[in-house]
ModelCIF file with pLDDT and N, C-alpha, C, O atoms, coordinates in Angstrom:
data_MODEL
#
_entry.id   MODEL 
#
_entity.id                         1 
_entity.type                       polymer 
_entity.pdbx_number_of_molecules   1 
#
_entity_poly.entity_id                      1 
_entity_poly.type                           'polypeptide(L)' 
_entity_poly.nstd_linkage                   no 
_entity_poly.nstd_monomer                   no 
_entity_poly.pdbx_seq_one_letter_code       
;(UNK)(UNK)(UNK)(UNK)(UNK)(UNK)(UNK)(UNK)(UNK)(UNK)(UNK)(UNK)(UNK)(UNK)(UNK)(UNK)
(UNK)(UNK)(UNK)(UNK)(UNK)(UNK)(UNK)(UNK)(UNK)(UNK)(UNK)(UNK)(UNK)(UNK)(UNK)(UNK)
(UNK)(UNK)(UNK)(UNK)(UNK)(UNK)(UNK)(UNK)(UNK)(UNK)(UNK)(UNK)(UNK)(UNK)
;
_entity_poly.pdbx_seq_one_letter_code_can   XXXXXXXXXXXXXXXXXXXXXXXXXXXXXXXXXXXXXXXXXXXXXX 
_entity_poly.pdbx_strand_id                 A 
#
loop_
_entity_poly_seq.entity_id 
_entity_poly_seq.num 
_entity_poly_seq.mon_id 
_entity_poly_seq.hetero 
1 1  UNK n 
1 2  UNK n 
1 3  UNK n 
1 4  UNK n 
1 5  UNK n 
1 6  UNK n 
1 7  UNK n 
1 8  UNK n 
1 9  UNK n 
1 10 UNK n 
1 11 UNK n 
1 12 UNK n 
1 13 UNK n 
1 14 UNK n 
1 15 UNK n 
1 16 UNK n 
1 17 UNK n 
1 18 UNK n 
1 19 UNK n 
1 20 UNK n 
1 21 UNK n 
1 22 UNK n 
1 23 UNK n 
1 24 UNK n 
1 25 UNK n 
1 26 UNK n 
1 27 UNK n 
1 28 UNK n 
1 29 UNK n 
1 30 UNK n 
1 31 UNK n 
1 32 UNK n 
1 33 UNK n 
1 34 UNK n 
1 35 UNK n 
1 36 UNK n 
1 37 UNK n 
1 38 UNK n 
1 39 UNK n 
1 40 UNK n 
1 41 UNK n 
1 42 UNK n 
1 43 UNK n 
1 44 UNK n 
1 45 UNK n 
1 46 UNK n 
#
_struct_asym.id          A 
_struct_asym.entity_id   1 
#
loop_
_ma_qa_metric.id 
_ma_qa_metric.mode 
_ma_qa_metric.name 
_ma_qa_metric.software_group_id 
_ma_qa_metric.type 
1 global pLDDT . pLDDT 
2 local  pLDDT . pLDDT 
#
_ma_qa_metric_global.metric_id      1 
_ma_qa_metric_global.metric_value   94.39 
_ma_qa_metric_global.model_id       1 
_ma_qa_metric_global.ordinal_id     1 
#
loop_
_ma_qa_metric_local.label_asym_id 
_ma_qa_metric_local.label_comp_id 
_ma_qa_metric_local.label_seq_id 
_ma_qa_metric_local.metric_id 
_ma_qa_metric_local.metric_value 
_ma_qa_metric_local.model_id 
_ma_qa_metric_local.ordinal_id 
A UNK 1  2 97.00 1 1  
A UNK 2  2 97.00 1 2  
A UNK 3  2 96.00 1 3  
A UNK 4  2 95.00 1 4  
A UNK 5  2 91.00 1 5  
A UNK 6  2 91.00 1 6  
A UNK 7  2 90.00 1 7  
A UNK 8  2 87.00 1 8  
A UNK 9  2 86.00 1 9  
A UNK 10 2 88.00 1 10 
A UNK 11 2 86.00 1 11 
A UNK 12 2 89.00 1 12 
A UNK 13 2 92.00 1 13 
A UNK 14 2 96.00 1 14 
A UNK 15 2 97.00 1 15 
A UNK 16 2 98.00 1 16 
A UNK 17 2 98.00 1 17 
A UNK 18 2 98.00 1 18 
A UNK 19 2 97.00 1 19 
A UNK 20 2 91.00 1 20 
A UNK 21 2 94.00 1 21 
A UNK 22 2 96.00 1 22 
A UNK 23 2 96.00 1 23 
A UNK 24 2 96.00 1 24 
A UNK 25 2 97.00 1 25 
A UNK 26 2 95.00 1 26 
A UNK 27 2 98.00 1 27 
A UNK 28 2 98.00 1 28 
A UNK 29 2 95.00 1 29 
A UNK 30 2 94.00 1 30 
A UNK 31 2 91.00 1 31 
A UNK 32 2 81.00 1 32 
A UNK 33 2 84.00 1 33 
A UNK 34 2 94.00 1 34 
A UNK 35 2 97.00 1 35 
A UNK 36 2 97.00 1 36 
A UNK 37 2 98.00 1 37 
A UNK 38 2 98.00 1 38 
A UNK 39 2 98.00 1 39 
A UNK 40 2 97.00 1 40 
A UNK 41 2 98.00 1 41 
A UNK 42 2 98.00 1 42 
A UNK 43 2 98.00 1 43 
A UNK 44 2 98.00 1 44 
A UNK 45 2 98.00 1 45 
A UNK 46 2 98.00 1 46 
#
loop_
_atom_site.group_PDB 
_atom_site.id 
_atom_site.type_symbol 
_atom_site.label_atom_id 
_atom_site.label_alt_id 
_atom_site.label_comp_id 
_atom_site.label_asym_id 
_atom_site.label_entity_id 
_atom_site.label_seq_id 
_atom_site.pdbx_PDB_ins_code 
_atom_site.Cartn_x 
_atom_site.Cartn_y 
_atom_site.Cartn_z 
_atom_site.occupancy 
_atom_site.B_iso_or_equiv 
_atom_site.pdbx_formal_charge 
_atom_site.auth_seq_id 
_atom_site.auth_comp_id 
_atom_site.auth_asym_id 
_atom_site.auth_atom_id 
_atom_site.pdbx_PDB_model_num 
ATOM 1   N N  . UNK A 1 1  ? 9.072   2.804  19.232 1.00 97.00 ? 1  UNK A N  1 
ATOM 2   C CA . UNK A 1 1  ? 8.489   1.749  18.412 1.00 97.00 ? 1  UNK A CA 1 
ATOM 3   C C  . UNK A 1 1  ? 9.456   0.581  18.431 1.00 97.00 ? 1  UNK A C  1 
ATOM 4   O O  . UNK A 1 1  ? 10.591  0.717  17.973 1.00 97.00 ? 1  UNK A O  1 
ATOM 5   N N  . UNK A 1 2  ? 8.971   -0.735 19.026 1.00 97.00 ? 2  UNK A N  1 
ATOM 6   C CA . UNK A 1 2  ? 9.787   -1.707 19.491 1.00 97.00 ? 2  UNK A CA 1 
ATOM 7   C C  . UNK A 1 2  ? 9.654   -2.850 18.359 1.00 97.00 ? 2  UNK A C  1 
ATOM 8   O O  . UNK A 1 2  ? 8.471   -3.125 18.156 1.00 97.00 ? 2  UNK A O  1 
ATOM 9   N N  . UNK A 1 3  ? 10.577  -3.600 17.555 1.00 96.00 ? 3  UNK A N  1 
ATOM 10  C CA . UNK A 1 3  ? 10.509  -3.822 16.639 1.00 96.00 ? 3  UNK A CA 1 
ATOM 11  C C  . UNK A 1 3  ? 10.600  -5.640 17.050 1.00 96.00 ? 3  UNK A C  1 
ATOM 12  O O  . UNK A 1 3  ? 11.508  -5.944 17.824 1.00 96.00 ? 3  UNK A O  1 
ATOM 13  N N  . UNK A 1 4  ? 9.962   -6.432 16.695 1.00 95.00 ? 4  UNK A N  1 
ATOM 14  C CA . UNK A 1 4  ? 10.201  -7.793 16.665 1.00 95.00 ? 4  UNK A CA 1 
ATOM 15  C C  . UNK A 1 4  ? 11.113  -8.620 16.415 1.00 95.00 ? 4  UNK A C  1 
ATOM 16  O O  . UNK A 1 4  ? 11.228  -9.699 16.995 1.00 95.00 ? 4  UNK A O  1 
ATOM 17  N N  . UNK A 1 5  ? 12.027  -8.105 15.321 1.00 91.00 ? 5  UNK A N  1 
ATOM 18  C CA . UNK A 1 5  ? 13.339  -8.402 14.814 1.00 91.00 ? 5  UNK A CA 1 
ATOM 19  C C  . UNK A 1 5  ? 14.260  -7.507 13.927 1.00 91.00 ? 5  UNK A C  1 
ATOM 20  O O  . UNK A 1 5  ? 13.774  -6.463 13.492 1.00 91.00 ? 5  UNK A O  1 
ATOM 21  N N  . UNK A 1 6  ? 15.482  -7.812 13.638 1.00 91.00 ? 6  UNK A N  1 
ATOM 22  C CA . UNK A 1 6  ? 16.118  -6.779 13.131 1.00 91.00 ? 6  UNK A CA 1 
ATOM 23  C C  . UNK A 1 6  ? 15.203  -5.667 12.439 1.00 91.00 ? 6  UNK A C  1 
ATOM 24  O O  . UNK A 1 6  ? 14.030  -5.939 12.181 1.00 91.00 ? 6  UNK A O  1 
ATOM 25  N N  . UNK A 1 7  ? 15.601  -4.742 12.218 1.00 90.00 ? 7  UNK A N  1 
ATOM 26  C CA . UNK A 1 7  ? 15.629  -3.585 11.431 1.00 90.00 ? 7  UNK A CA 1 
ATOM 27  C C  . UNK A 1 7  ? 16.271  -2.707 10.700 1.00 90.00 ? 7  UNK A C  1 
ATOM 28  O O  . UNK A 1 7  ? 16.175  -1.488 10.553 1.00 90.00 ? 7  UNK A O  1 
ATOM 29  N N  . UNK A 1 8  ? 16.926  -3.507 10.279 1.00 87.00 ? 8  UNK A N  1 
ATOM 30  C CA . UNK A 1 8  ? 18.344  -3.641 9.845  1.00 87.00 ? 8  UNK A CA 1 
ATOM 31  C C  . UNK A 1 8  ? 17.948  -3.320 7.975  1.00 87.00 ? 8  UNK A C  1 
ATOM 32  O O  . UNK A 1 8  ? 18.202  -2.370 7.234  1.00 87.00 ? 8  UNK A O  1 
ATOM 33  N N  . UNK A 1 9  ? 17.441  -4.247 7.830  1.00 86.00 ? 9  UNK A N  1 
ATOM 34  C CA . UNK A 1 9  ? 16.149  -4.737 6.287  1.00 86.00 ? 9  UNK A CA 1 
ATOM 35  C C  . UNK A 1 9  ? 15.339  -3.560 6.405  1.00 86.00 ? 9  UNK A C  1 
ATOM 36  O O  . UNK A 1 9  ? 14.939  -3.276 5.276  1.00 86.00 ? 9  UNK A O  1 
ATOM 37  N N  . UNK A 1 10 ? 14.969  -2.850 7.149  1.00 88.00 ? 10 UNK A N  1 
ATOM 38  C CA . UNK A 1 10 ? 13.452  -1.561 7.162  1.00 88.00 ? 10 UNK A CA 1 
ATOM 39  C C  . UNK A 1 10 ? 14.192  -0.640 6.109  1.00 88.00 ? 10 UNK A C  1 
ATOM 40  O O  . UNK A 1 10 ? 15.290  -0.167 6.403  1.00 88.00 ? 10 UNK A O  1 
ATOM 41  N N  . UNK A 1 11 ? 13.779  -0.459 5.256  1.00 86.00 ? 11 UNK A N  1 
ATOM 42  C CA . UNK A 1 11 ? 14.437  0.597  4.092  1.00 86.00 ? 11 UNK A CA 1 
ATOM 43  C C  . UNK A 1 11 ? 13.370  1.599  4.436  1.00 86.00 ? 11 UNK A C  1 
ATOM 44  O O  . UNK A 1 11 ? 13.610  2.786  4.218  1.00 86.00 ? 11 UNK A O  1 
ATOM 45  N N  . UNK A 1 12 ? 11.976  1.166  5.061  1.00 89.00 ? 12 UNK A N  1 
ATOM 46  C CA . UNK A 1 12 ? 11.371  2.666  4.864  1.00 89.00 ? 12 UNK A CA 1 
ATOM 47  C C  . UNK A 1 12 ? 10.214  2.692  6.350  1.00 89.00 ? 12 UNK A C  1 
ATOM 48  O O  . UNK A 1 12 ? 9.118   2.137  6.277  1.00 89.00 ? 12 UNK A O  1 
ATOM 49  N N  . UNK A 1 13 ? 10.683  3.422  7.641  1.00 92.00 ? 13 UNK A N  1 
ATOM 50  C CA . UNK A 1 13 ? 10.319  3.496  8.866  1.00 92.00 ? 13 UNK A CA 1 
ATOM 51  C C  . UNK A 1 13 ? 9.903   5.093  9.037  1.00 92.00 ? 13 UNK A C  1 
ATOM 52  O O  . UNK A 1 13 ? 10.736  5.894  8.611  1.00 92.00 ? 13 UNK A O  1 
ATOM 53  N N  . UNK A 1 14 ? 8.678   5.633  9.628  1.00 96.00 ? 14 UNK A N  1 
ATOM 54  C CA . UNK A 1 14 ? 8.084   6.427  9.748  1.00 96.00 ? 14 UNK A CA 1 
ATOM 55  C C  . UNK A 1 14 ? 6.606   6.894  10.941 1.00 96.00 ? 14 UNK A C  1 
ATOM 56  O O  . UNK A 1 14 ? 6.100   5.961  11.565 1.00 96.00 ? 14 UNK A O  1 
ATOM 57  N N  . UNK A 1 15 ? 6.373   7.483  11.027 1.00 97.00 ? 15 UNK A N  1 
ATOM 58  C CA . UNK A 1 15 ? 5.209   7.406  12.381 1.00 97.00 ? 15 UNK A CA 1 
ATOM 59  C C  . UNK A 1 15 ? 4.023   8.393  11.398 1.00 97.00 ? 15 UNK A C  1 
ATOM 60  O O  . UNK A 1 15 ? 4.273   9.361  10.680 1.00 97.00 ? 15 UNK A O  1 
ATOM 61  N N  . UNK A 1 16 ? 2.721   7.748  11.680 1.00 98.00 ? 16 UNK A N  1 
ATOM 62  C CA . UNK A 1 16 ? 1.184   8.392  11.230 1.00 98.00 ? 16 UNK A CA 1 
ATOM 63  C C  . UNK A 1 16 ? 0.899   8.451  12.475 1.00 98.00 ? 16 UNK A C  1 
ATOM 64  O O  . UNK A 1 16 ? 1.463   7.833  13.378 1.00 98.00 ? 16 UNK A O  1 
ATOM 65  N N  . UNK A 1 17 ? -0.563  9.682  12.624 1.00 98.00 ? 17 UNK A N  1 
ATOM 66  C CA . UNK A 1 17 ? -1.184  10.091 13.599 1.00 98.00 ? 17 UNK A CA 1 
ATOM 67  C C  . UNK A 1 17 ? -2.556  9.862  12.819 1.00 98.00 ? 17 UNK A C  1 
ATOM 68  O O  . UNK A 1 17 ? -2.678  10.065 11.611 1.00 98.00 ? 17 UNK A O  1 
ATOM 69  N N  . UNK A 1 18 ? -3.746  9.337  13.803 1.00 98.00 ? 18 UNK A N  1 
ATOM 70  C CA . UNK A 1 18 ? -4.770  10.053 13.458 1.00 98.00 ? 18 UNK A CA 1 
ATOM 71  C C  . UNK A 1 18 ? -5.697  10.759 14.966 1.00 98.00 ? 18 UNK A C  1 
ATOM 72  O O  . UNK A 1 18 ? -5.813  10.367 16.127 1.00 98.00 ? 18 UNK A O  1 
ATOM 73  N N  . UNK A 1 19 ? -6.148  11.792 14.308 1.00 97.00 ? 19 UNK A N  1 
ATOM 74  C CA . UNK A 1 19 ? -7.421  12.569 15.601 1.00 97.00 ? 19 UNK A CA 1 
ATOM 75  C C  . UNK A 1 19 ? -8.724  11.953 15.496 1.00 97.00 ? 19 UNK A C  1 
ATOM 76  O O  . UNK A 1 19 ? -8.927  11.177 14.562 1.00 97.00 ? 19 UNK A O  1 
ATOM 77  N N  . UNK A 1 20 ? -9.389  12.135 16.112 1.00 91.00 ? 20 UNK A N  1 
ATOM 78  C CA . UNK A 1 20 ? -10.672 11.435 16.385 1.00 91.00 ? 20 UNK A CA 1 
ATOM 79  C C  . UNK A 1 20 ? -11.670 12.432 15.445 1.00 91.00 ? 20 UNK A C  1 
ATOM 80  O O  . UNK A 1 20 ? -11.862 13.639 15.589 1.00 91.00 ? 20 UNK A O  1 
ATOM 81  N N  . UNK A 1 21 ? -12.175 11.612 14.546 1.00 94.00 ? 21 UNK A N  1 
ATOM 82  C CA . UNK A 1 21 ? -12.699 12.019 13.366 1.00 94.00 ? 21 UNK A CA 1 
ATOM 83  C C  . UNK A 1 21 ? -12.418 12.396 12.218 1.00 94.00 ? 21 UNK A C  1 
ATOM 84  O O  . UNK A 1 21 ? -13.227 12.885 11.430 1.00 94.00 ? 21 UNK A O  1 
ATOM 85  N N  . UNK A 1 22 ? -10.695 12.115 11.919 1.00 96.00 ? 22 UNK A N  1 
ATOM 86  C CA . UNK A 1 22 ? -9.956  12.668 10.905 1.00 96.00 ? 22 UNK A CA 1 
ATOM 87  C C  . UNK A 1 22 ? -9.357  11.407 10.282 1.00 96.00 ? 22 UNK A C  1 
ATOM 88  O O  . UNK A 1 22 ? -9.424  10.396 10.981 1.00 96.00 ? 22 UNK A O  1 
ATOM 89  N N  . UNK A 1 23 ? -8.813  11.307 9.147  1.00 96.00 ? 23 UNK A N  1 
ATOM 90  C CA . UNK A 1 23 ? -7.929  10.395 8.470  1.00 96.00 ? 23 UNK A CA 1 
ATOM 91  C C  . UNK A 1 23 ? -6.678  10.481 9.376  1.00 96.00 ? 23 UNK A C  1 
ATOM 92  O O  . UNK A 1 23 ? -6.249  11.379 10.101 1.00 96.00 ? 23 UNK A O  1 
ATOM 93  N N  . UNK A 1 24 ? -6.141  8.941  9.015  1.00 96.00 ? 24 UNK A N  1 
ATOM 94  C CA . UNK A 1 24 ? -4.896  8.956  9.502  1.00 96.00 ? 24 UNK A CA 1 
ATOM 95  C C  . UNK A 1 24 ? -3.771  9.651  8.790  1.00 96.00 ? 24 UNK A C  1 
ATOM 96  O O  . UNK A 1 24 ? -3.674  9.193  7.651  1.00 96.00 ? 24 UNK A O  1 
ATOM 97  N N  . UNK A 1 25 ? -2.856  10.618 9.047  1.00 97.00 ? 25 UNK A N  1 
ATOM 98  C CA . UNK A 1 25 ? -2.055  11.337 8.351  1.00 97.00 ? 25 UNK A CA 1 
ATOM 99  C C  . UNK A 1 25 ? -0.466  11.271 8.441  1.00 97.00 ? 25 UNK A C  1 
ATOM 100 O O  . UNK A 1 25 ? -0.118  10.720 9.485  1.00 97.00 ? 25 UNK A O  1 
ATOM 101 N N  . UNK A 1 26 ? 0.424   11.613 7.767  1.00 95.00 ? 26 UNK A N  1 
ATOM 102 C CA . UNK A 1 26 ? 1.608   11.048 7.755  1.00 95.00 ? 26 UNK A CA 1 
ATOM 103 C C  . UNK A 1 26 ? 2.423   12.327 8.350  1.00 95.00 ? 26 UNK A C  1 
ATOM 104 O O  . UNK A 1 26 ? 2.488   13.509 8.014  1.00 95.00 ? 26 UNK A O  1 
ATOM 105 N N  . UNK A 1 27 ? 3.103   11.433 9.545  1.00 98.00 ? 27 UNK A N  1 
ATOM 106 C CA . UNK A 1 27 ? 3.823   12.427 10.217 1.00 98.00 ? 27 UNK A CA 1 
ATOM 107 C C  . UNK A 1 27 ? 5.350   12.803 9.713  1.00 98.00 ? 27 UNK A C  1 
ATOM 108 O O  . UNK A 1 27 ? 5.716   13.963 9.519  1.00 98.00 ? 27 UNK A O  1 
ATOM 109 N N  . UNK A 1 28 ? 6.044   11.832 9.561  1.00 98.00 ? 28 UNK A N  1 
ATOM 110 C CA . UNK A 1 28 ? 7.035   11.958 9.270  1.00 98.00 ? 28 UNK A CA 1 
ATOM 111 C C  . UNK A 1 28 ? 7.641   10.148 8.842  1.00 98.00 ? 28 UNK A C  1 
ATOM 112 O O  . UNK A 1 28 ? 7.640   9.209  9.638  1.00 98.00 ? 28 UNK A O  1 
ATOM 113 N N  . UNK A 1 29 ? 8.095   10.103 7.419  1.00 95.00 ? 29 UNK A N  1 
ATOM 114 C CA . UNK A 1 29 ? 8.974   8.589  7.041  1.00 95.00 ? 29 UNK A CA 1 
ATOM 115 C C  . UNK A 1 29 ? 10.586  9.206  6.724  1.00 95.00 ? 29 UNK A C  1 
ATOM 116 O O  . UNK A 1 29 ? 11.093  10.309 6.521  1.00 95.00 ? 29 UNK A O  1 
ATOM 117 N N  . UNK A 1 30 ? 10.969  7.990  6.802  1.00 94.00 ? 30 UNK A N  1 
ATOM 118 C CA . UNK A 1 30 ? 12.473  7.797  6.366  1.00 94.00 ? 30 UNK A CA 1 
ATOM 119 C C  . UNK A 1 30 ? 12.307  6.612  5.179  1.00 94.00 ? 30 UNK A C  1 
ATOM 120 O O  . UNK A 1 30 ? 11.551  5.640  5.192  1.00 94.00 ? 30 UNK A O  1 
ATOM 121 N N  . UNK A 1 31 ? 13.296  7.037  4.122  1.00 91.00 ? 31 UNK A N  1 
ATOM 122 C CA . UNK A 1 31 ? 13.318  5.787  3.306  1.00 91.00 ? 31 UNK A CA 1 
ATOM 123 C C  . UNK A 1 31 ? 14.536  6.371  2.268  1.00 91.00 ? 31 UNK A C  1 
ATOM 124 O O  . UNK A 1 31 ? 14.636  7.467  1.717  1.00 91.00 ? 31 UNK A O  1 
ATOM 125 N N  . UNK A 1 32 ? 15.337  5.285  2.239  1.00 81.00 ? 32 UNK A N  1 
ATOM 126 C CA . UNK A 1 32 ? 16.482  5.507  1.407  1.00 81.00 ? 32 UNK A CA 1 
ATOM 127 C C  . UNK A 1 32 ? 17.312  6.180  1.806  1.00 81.00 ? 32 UNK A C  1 
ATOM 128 O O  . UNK A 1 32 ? 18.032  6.742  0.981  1.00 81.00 ? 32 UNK A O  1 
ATOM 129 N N  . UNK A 1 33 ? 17.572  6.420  3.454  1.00 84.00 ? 33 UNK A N  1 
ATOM 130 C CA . UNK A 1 33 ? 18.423  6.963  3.662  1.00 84.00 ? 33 UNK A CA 1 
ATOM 131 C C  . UNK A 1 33 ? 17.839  8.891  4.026  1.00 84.00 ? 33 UNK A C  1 
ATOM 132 O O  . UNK A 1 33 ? 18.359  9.693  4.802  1.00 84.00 ? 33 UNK A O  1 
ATOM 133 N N  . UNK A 1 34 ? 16.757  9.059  3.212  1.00 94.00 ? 34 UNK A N  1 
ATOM 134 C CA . UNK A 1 34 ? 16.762  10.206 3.000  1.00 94.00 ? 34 UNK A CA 1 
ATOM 135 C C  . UNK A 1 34 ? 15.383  10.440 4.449  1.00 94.00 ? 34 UNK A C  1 
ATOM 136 O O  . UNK A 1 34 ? 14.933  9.456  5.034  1.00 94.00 ? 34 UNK A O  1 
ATOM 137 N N  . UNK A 1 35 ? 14.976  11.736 4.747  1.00 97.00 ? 35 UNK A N  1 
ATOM 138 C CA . UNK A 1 35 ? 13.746  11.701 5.981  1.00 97.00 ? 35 UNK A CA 1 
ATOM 139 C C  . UNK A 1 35 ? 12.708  12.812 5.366  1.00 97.00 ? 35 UNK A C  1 
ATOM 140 O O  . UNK A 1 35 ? 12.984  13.915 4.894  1.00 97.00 ? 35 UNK A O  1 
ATOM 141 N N  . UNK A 1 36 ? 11.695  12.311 5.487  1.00 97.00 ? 36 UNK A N  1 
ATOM 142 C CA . UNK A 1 36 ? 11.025  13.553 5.047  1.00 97.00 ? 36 UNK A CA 1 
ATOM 143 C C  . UNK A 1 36 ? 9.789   13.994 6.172  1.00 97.00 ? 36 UNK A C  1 
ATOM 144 O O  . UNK A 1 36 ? 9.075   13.075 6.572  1.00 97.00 ? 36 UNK A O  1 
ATOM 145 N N  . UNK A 1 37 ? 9.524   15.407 6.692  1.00 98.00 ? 37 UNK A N  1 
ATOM 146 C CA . UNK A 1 37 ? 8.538   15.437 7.581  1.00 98.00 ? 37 UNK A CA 1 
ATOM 147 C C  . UNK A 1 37 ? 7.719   16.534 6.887  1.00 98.00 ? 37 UNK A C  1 
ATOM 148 O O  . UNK A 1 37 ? 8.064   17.456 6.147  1.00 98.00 ? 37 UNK A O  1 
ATOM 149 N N  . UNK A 1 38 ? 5.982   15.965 7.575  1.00 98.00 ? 38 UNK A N  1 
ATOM 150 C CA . UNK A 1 38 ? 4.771   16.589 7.353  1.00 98.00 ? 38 UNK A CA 1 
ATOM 151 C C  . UNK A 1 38 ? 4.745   18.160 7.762  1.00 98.00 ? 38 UNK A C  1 
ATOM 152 O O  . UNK A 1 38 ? 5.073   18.227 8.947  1.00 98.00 ? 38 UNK A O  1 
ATOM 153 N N  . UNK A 1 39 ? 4.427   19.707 7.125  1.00 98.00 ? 39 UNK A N  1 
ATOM 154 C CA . UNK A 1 39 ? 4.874   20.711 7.788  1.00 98.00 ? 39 UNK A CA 1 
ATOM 155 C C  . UNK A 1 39 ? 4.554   20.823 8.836  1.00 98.00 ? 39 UNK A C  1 
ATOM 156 O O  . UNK A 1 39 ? 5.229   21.410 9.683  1.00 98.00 ? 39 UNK A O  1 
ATOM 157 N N  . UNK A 1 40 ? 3.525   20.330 9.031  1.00 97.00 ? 40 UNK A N  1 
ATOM 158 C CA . UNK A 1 40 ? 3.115   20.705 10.405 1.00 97.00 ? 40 UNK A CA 1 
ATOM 159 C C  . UNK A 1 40 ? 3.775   20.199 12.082 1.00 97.00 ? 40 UNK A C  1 
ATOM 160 O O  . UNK A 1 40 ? 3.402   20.362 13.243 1.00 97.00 ? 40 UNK A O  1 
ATOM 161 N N  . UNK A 1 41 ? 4.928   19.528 11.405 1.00 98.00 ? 41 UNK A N  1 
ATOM 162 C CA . UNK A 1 41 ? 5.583   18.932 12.659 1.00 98.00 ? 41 UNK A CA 1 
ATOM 163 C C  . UNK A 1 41 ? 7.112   19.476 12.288 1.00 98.00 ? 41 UNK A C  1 
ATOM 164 O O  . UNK A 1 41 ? 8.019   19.619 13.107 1.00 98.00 ? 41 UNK A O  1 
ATOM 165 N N  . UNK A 1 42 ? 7.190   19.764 10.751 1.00 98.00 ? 42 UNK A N  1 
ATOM 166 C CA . UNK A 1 42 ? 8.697   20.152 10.901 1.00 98.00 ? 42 UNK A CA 1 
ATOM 167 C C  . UNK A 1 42 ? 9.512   21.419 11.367 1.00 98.00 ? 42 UNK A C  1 
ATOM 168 O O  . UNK A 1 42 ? 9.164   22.587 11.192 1.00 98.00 ? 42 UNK A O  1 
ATOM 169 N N  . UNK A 1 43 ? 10.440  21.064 11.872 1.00 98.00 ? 43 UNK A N  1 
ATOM 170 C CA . UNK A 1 43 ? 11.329  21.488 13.395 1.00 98.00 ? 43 UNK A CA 1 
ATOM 171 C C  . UNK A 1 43 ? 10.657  21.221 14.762 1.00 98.00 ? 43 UNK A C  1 
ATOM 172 O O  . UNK A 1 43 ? 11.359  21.518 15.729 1.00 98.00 ? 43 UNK A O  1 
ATOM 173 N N  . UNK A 1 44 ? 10.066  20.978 14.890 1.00 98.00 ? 44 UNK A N  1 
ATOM 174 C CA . UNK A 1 44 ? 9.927   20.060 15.997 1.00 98.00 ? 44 UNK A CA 1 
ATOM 175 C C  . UNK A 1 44 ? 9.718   18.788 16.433 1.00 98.00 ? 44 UNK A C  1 
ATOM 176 O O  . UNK A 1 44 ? 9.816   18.656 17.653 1.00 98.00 ? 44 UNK A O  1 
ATOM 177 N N  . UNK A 1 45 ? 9.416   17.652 15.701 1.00 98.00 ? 45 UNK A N  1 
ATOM 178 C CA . UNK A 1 45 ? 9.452   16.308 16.045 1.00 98.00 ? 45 UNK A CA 1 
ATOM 179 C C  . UNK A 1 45 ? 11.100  16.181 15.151 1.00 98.00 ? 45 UNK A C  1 
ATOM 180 O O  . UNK A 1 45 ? 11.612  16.971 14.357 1.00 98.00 ? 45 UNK A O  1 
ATOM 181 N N  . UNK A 1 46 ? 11.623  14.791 15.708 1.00 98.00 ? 46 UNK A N  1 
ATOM 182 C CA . UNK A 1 46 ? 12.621  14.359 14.938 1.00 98.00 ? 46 UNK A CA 1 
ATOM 183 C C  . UNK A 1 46 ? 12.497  12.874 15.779 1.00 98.00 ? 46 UNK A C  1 
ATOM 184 O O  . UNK A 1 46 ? 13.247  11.939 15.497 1.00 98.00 ? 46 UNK A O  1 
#
């Protein structure tokens, strides 16, 4: 994810998925330092 300008300021960066016919759902954010991931991806995406 290629960012336009710094990102330096992003306090809170993260990636959603959606499937074809489903809501878009939250894969995994960062914010405050801290990361939190969706179970269904955690230990394997990072």
């Amino acid at each position: 994810c290629a960012a336009s300008r710094s990102i330096l300021s992003l306090n809170i960066m993260g990636w959603y998925r959606q499937a074809p016919g489903k809501q878009r759902e939250y894969v995994v954010i960062t914010r405050g330092g801290s990361t939190y991931y969706a179970d269904s991806v955690k230990g394997r995406f990072t």
